[in-house]
PDB file of N, CA and C in Angstrom:
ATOM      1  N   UNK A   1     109.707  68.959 102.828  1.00  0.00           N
ATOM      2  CA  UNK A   1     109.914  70.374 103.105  1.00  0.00           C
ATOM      3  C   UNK A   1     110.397  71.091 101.851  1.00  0.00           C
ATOM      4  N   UNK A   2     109.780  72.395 101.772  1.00  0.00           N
ATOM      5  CA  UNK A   2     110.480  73.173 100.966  1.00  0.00           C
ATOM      6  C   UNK A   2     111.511  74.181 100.829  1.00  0.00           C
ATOM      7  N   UNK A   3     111.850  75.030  99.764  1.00  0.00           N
ATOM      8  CA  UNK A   3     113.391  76.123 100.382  1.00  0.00           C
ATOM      9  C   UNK A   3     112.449  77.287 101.260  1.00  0.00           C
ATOM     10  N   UNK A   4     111.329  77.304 101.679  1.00  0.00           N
ATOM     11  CA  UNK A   4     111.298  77.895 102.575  1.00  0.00           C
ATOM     12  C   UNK A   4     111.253  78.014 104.180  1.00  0.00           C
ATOM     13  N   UNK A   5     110.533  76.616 104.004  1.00  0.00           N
ATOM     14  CA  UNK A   5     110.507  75.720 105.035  1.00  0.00           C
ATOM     15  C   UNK A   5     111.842  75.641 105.797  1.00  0.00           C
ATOM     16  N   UNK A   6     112.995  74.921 104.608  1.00  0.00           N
ATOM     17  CA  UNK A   6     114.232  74.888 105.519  1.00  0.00           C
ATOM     18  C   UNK A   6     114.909  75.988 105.623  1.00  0.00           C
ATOM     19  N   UNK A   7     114.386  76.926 105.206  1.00  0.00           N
ATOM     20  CA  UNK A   7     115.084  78.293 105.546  1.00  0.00           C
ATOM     21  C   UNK A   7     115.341  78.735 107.004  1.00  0.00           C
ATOM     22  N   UNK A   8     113.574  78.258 107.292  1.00  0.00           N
ATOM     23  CA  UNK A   8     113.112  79.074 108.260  1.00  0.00           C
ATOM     24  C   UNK A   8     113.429  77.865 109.454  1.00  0.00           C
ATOM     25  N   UNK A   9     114.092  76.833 109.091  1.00  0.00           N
ATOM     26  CA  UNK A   9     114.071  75.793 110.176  1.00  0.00           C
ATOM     27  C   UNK A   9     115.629  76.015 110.972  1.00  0.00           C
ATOM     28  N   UNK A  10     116.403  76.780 109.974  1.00  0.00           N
ATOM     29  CA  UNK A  10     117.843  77.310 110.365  1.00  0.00           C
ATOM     30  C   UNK A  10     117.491  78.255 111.631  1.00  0.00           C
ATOM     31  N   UNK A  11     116.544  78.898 111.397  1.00  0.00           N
ATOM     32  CA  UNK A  11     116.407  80.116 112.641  1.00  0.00           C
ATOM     33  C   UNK A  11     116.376  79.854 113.798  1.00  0.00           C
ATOM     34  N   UNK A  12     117.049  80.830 114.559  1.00  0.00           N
ATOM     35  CA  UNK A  12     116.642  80.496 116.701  1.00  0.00           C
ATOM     36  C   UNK A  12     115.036  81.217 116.511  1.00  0.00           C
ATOM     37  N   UNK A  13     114.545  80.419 117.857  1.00  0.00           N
ATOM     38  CA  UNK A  13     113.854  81.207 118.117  1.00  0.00           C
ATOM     39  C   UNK A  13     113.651  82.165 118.698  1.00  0.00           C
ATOM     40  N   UNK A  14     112.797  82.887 119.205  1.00  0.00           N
ATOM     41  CA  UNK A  14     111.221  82.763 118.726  1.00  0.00           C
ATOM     42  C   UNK A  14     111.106  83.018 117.199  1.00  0.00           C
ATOM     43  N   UNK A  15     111.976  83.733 116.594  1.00  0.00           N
ATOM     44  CA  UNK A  15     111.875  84.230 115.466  1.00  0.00           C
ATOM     45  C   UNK A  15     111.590  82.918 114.410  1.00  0.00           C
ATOM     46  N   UNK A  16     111.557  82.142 114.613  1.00  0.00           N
ATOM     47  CA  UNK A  16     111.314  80.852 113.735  1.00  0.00           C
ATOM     48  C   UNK A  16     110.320  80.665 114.077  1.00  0.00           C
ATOM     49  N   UNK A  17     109.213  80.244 114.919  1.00  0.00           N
ATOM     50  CA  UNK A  17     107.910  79.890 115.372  1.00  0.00           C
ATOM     51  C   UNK A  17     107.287  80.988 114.537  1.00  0.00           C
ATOM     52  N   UNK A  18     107.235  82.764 114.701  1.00  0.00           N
ATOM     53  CA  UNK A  18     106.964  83.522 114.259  1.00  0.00           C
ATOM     54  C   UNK A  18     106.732  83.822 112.569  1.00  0.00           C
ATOM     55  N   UNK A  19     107.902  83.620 112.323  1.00  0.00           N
ATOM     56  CA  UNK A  19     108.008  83.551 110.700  1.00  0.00           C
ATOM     57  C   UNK A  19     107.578  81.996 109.932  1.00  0.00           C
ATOM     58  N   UNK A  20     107.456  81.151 110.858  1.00  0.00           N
ATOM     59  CA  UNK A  20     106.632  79.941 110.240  1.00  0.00           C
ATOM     60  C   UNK A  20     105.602  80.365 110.320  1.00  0.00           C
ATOM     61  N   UNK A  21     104.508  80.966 111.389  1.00  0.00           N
ATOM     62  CA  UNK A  21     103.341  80.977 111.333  1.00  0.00           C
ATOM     63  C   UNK A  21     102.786  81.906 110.500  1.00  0.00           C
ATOM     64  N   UNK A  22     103.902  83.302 110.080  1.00  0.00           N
ATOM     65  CA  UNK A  22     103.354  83.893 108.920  1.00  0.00           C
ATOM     66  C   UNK A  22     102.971  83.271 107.884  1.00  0.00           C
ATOM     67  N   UNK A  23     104.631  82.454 107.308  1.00  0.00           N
ATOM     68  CA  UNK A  23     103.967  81.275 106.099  1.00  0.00           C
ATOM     69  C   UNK A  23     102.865  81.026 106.014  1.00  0.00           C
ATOM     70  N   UNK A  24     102.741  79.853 106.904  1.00  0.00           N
ATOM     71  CA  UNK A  24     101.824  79.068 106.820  1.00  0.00           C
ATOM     72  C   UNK A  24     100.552  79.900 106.721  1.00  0.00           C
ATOM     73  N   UNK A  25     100.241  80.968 107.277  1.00  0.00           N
ATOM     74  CA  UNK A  25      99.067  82.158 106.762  1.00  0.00           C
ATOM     75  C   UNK A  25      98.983  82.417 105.900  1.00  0.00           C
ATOM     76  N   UNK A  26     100.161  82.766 105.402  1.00  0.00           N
ATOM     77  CA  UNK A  26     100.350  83.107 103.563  1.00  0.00           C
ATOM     78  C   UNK A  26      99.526  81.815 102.646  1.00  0.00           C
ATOM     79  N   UNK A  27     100.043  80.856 103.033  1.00  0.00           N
ATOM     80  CA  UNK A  27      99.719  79.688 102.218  1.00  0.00           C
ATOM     81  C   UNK A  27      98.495  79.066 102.625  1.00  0.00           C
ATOM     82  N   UNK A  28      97.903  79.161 103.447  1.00  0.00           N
ATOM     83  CA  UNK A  28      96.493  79.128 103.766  1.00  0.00           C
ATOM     84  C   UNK A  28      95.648  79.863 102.704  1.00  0.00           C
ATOM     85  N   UNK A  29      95.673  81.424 102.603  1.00  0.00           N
ATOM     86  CA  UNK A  29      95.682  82.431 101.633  1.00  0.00           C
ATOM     87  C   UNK A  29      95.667  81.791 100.251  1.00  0.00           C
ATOM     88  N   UNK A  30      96.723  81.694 100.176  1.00  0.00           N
ATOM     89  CA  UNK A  30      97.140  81.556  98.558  1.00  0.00           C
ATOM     90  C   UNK A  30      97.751  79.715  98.161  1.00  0.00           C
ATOM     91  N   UNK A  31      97.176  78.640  98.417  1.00  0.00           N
ATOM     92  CA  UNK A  31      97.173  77.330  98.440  1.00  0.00           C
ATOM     93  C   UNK A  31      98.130  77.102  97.273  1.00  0.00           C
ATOM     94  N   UNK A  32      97.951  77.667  96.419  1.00  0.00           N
ATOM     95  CA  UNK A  32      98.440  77.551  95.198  1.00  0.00           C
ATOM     96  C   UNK A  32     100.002  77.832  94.690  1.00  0.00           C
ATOM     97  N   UNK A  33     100.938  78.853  95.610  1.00  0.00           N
ATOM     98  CA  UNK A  33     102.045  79.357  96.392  1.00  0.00           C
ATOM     99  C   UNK A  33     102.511  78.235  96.423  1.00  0.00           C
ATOM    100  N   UNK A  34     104.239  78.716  95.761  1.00  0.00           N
ATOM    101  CA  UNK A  34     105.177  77.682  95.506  1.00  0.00           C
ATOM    102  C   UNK A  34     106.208  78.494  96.320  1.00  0.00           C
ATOM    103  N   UNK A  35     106.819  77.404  96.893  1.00  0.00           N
ATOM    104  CA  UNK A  35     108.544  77.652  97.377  1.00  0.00           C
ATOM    105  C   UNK A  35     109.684  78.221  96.046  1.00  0.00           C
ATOM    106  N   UNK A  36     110.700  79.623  96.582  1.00  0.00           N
ATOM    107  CA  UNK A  36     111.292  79.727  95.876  1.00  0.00           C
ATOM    108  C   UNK A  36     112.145  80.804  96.677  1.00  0.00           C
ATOM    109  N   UNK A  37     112.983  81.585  95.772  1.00  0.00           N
ATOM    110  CA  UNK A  37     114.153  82.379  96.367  1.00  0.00           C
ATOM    111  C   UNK A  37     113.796  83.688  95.565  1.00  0.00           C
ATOM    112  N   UNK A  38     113.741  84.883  96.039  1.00  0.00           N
ATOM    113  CA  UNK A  38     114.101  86.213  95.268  1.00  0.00           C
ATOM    114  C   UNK A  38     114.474  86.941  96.394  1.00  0.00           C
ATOM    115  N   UNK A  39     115.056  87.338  95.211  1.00  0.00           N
ATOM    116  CA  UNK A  39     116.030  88.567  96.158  1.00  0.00           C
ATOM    117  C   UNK A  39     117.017  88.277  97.118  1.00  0.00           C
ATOM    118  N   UNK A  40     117.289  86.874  97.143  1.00  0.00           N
ATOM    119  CA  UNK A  40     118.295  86.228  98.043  1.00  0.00           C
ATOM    120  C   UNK A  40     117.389  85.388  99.419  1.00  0.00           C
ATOM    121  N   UNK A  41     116.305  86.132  99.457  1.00  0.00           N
ATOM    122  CA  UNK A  41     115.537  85.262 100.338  1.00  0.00           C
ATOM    123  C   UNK A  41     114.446  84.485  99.967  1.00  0.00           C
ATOM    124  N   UNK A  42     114.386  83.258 101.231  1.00  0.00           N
ATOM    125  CA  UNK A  42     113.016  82.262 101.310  1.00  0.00           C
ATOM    126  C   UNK A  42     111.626  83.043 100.312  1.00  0.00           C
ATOM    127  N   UNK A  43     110.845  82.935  99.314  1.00  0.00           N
ATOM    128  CA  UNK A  43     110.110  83.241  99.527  1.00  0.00           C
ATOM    129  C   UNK A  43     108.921  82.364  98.814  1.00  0.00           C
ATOM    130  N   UNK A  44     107.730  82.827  98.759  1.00  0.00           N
ATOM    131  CA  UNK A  44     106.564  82.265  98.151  1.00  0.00           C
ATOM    132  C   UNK A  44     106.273  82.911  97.085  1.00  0.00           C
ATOM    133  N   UNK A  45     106.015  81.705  96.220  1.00  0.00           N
ATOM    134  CA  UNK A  45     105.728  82.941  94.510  1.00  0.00           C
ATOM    135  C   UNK A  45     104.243  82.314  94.069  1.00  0.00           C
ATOM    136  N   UNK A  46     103.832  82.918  93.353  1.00  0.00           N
ATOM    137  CA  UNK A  46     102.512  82.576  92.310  1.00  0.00           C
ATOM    138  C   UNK A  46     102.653  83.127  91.368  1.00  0.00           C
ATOM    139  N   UNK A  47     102.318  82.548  90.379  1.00  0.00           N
ATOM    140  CA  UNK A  47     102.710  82.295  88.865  1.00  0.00           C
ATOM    141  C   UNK A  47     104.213  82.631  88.103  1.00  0.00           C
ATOM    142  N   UNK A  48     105.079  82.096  89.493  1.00  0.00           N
ATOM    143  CA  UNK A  48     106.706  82.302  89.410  1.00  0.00           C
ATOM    144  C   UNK A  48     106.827  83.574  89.458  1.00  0.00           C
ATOM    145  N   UNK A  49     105.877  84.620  90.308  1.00  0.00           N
ATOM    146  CA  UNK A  49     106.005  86.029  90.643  1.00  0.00           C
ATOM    147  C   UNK A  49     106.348  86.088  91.986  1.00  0.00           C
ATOM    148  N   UNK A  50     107.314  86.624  92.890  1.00  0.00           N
ATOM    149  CA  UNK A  50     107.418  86.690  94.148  1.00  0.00           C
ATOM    150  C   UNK A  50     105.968  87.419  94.847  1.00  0.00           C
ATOM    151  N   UNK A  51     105.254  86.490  95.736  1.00  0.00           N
ATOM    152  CA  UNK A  51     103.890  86.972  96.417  1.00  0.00           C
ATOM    153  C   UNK A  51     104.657  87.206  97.817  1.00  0.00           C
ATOM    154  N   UNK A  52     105.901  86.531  98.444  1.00  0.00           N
ATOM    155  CA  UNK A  52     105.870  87.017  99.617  1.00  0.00           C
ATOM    156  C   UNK A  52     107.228  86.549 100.477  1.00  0.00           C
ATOM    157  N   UNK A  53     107.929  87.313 100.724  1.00  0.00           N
ATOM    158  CA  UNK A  53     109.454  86.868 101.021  1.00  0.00           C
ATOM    159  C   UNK A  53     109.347  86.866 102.615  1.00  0.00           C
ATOM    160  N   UNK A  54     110.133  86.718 103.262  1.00  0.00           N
ATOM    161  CA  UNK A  54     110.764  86.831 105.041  1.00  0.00           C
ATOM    162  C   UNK A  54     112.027  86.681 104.841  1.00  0.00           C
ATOM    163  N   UNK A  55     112.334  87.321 106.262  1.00  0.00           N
ATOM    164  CA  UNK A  55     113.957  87.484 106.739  1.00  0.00           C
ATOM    165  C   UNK A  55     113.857  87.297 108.207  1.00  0.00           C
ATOM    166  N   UNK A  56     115.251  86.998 108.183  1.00  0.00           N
ATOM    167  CA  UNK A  56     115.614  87.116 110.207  1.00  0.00           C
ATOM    168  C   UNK A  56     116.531  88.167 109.899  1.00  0.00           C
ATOM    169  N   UNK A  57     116.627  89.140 110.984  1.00  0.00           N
ATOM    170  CA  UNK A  57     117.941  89.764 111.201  1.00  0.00           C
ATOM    171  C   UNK A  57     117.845  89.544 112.978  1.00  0.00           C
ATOM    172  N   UNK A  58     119.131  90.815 113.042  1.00  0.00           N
ATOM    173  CA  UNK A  58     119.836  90.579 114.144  1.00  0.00           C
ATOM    174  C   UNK A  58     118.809  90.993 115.208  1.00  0.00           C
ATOM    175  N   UNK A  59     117.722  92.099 114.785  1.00  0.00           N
ATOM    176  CA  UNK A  59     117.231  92.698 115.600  1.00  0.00           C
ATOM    177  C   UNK A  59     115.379  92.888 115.354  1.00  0.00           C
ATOM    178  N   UNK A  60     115.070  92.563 114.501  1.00  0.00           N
ATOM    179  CA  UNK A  60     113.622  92.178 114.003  1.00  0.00           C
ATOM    180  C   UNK A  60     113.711  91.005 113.043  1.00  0.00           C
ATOM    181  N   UNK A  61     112.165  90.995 112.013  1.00  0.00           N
ATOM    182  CA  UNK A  61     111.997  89.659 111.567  1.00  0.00           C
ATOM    183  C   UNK A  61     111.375  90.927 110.055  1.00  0.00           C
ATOM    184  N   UNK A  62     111.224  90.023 109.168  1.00  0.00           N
ATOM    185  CA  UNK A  62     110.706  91.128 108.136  1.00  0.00           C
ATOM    186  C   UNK A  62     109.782  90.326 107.511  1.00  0.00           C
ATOM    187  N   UNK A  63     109.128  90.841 106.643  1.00  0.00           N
ATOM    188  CA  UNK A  63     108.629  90.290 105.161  1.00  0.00           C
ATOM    189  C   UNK A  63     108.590  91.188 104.434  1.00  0.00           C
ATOM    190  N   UNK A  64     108.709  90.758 102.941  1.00  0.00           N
ATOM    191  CA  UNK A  64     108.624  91.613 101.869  1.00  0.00           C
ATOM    192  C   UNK A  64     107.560  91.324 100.994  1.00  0.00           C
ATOM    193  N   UNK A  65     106.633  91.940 100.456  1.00  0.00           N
ATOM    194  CA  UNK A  65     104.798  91.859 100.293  1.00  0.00           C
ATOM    195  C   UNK A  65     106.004  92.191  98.465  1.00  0.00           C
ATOM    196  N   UNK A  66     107.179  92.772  98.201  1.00  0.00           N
ATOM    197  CA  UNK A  66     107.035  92.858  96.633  1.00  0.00           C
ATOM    198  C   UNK A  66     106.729  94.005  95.999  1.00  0.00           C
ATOM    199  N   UNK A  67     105.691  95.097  96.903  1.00  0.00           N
ATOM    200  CA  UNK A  67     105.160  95.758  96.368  1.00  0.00           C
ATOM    201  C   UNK A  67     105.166  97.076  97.358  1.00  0.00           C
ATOM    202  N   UNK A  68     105.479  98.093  96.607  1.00  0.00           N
ATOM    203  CA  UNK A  68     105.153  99.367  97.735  1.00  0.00           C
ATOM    204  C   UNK A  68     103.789  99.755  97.662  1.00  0.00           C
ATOM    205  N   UNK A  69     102.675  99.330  96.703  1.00  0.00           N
ATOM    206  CA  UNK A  69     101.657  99.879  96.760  1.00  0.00           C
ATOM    207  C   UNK A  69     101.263  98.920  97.866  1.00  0.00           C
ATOM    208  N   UNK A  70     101.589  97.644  98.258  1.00  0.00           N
ATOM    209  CA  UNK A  70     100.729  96.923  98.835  1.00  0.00           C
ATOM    210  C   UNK A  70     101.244  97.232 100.444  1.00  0.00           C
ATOM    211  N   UNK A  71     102.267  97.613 100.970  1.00  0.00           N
ATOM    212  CA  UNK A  71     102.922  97.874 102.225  1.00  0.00           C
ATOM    213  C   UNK A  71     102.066  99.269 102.829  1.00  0.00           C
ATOM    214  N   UNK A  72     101.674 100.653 101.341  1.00  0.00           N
ATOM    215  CA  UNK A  72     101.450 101.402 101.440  1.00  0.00           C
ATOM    216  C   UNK A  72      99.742 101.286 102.007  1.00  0.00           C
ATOM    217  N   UNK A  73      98.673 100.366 101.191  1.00  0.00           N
ATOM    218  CA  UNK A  73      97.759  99.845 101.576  1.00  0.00           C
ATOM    219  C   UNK A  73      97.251  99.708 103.164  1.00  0.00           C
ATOM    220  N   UNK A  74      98.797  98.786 103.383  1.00  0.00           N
ATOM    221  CA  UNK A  74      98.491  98.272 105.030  1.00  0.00           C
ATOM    222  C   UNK A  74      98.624  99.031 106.401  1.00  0.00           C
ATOM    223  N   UNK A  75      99.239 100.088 105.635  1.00  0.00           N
ATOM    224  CA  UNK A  75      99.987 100.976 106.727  1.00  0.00           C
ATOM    225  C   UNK A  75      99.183 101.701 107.407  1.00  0.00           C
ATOM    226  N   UNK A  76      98.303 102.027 107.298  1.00  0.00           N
ATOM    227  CA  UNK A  76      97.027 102.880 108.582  1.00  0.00           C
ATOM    228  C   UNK A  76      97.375 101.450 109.714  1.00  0.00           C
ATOM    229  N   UNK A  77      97.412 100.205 109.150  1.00  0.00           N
ATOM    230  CA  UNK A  77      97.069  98.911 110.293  1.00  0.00           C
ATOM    231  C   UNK A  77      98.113  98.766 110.952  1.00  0.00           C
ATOM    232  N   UNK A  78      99.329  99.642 110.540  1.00  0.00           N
ATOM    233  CA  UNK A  78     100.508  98.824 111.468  1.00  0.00           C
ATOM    234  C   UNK A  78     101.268  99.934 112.338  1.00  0.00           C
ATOM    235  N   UNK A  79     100.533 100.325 112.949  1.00  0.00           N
ATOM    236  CA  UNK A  79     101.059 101.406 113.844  1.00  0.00           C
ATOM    237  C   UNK A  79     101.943 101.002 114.633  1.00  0.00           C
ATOM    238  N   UNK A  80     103.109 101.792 114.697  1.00  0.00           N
ATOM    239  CA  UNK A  80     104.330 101.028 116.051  1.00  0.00           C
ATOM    240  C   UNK A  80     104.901 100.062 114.941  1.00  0.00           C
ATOM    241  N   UNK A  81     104.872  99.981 113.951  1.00  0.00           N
ATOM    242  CA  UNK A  81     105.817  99.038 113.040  1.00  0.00           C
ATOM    243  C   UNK A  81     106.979  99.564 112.432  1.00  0.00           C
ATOM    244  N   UNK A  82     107.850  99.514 111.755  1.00  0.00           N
ATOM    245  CA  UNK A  82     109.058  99.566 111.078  1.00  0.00           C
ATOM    246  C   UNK A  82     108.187  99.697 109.632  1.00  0.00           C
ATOM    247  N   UNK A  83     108.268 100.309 108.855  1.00  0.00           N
ATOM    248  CA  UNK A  83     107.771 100.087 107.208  1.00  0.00           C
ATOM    249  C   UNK A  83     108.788 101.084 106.726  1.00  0.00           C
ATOM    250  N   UNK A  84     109.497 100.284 105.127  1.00  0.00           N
ATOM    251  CA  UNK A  84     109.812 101.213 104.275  1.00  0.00           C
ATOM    252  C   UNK A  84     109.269 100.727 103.346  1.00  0.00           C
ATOM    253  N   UNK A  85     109.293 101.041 101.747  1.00  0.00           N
ATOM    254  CA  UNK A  85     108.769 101.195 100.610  1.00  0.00           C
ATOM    255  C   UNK A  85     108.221  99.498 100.718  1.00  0.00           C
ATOM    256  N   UNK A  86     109.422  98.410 100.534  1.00  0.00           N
ATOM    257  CA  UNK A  86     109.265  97.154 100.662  1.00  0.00           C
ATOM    258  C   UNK A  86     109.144  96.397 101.023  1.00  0.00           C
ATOM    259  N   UNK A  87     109.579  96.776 102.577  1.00  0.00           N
ATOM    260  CA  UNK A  87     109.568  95.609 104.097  1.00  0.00           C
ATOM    261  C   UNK A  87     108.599  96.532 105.123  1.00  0.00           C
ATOM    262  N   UNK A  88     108.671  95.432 105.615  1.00  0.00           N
ATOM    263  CA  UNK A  88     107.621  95.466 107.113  1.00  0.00           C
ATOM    264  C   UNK A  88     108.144  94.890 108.326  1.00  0.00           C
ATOM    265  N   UNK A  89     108.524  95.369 109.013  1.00  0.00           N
ATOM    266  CA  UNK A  89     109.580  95.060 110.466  1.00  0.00           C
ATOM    267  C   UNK A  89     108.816  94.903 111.175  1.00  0.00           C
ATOM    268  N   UNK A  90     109.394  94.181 112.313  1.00  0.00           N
ATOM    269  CA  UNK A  90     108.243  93.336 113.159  1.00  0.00           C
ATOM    270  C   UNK A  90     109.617  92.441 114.333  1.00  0.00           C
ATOM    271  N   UNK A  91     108.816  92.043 115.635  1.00  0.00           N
ATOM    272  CA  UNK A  91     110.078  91.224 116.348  1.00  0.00           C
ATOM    273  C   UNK A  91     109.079  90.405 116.922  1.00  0.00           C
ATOM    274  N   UNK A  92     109.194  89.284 117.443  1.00  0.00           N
ATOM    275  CA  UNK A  92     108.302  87.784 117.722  1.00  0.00           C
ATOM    276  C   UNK A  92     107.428  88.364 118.759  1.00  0.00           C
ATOM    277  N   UNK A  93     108.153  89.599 119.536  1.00  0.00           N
ATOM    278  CA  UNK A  93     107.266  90.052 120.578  1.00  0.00           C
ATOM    279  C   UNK A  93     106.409  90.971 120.748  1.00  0.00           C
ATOM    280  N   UNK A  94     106.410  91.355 119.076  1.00  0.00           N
ATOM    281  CA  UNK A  94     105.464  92.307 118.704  1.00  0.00           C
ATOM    282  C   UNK A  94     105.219  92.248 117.247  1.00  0.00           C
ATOM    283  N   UNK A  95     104.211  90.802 117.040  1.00  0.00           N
ATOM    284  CA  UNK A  95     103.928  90.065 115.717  1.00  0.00           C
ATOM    285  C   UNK A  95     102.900  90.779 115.268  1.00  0.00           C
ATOM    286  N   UNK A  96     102.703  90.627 113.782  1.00  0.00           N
ATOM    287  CA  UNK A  96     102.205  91.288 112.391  1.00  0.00           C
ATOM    288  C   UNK A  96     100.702  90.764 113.042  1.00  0.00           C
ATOM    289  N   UNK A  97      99.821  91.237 113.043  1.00  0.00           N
ATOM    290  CA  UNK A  97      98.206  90.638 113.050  1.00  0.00           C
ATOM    291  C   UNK A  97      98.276  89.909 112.156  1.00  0.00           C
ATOM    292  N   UNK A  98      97.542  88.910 112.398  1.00  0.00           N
ATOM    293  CA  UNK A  98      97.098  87.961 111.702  1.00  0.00           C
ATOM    294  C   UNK A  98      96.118  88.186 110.477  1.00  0.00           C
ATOM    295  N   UNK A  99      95.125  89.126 110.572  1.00  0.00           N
ATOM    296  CA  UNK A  99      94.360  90.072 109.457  1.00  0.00           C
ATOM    297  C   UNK A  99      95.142  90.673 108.507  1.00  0.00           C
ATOM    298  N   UNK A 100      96.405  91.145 109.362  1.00  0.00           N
ATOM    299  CA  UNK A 100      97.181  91.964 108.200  1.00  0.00           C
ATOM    300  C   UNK A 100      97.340  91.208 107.357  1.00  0.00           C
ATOM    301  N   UNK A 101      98.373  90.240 108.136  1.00  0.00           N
ATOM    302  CA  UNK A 101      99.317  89.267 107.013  1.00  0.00           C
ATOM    303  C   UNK A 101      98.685  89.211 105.732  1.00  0.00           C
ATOM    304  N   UNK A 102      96.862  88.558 106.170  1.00  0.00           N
ATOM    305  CA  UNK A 102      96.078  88.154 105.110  1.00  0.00           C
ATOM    306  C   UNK A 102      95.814  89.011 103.942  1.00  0.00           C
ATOM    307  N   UNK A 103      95.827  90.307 104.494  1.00  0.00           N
ATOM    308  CA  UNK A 103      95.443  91.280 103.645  1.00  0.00           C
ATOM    309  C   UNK A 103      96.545  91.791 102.932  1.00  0.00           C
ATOM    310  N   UNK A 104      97.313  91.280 103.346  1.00  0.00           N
ATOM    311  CA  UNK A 104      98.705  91.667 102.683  1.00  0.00           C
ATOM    312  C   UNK A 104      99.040  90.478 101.066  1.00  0.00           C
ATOM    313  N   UNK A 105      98.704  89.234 101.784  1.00  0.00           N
ATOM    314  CA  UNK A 105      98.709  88.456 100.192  1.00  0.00           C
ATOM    315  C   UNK A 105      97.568  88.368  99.638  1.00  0.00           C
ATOM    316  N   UNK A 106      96.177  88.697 100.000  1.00  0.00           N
ATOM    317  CA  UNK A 106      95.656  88.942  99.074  1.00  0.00           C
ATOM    318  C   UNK A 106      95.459  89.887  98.645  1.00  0.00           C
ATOM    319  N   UNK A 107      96.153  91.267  98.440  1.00  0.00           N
ATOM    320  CA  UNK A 107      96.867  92.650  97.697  1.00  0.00           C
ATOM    321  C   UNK A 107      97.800  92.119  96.781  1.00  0.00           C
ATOM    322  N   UNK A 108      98.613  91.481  97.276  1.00  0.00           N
ATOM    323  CA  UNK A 108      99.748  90.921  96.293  1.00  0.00           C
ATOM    324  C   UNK A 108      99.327  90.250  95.429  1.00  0.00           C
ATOM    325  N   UNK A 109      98.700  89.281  95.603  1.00  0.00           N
ATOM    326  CA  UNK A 109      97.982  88.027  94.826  1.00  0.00           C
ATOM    327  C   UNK A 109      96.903  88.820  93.617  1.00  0.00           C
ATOM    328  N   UNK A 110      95.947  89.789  94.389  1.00  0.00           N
ATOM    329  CA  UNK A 110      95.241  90.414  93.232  1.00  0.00           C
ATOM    330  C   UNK A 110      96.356  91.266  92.309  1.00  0.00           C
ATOM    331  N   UNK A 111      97.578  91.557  92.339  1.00  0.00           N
ATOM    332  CA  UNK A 111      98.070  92.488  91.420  1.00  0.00           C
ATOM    333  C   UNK A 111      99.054  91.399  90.925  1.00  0.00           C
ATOM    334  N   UNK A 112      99.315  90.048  91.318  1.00  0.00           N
ATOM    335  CA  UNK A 112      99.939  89.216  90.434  1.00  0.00           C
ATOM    336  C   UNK A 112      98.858  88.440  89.562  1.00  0.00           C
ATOM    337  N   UNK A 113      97.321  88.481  90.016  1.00  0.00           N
ATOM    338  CA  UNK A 113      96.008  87.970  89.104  1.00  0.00           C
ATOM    339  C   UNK A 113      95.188  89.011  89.070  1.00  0.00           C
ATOM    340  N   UNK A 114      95.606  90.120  88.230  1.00  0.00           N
ATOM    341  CA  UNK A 114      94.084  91.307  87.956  1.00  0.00           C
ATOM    342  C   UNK A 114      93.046  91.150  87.988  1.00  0.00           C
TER     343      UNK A 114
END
């Protein structure tokens, strides 16, 4: 396991089932995605660039894409979501599409590989 892995293994659920299965989307995506920490949280990097962070809080689940152009991108798709510049709010019972996610690291991924 990695530091994201056991990050996310600390969590109750549902919010842990949830935010694993983002991962593991992410890294489907981007194979190449290493375990690491920014910004204080779990996240996934490529080429030691943060491609894609998560959080638990008390009251949703987050990820951080890194990028406001790339949150800004997704946002026609996430209607009924939480978005500010950097995060994307979300709760297990009203999870991120699965399309998004994707489209979300590969936005990130093309502006960490031009």
């Amino acid at each position: 396991m990695g530091t994201v892995d056991d990050a996310l293994a600390e969590l109750p659920e549902p919010g842990r089932s949830c935010l694993q299965h983002i991962v593991a989307m992410a890294r489907s995506v981007a194979p190449e995605a290493t375990d690491g920490v920014s910004y204080g949280m779990p996240a996934l990097k490529l080429d030691g660039k943060p491609l894609m962070g998560v959080a638990a809080a008390a009251r949703h689940l987050s990820i951080f894409p890194f990028s406001p152009a790339v949150v800004e991108a997704v946002a026609g798709s996430l209607d009924g979501y939480s978005l500010s510049k950097g995060t994307i709010r979300f709760t297990a019972e009203q999870p991120l599409p699965d399309e998004v996610v994707e489209e979300i690291v590969r936005r990130r991924m093309a502006e960490i590989r031009p």
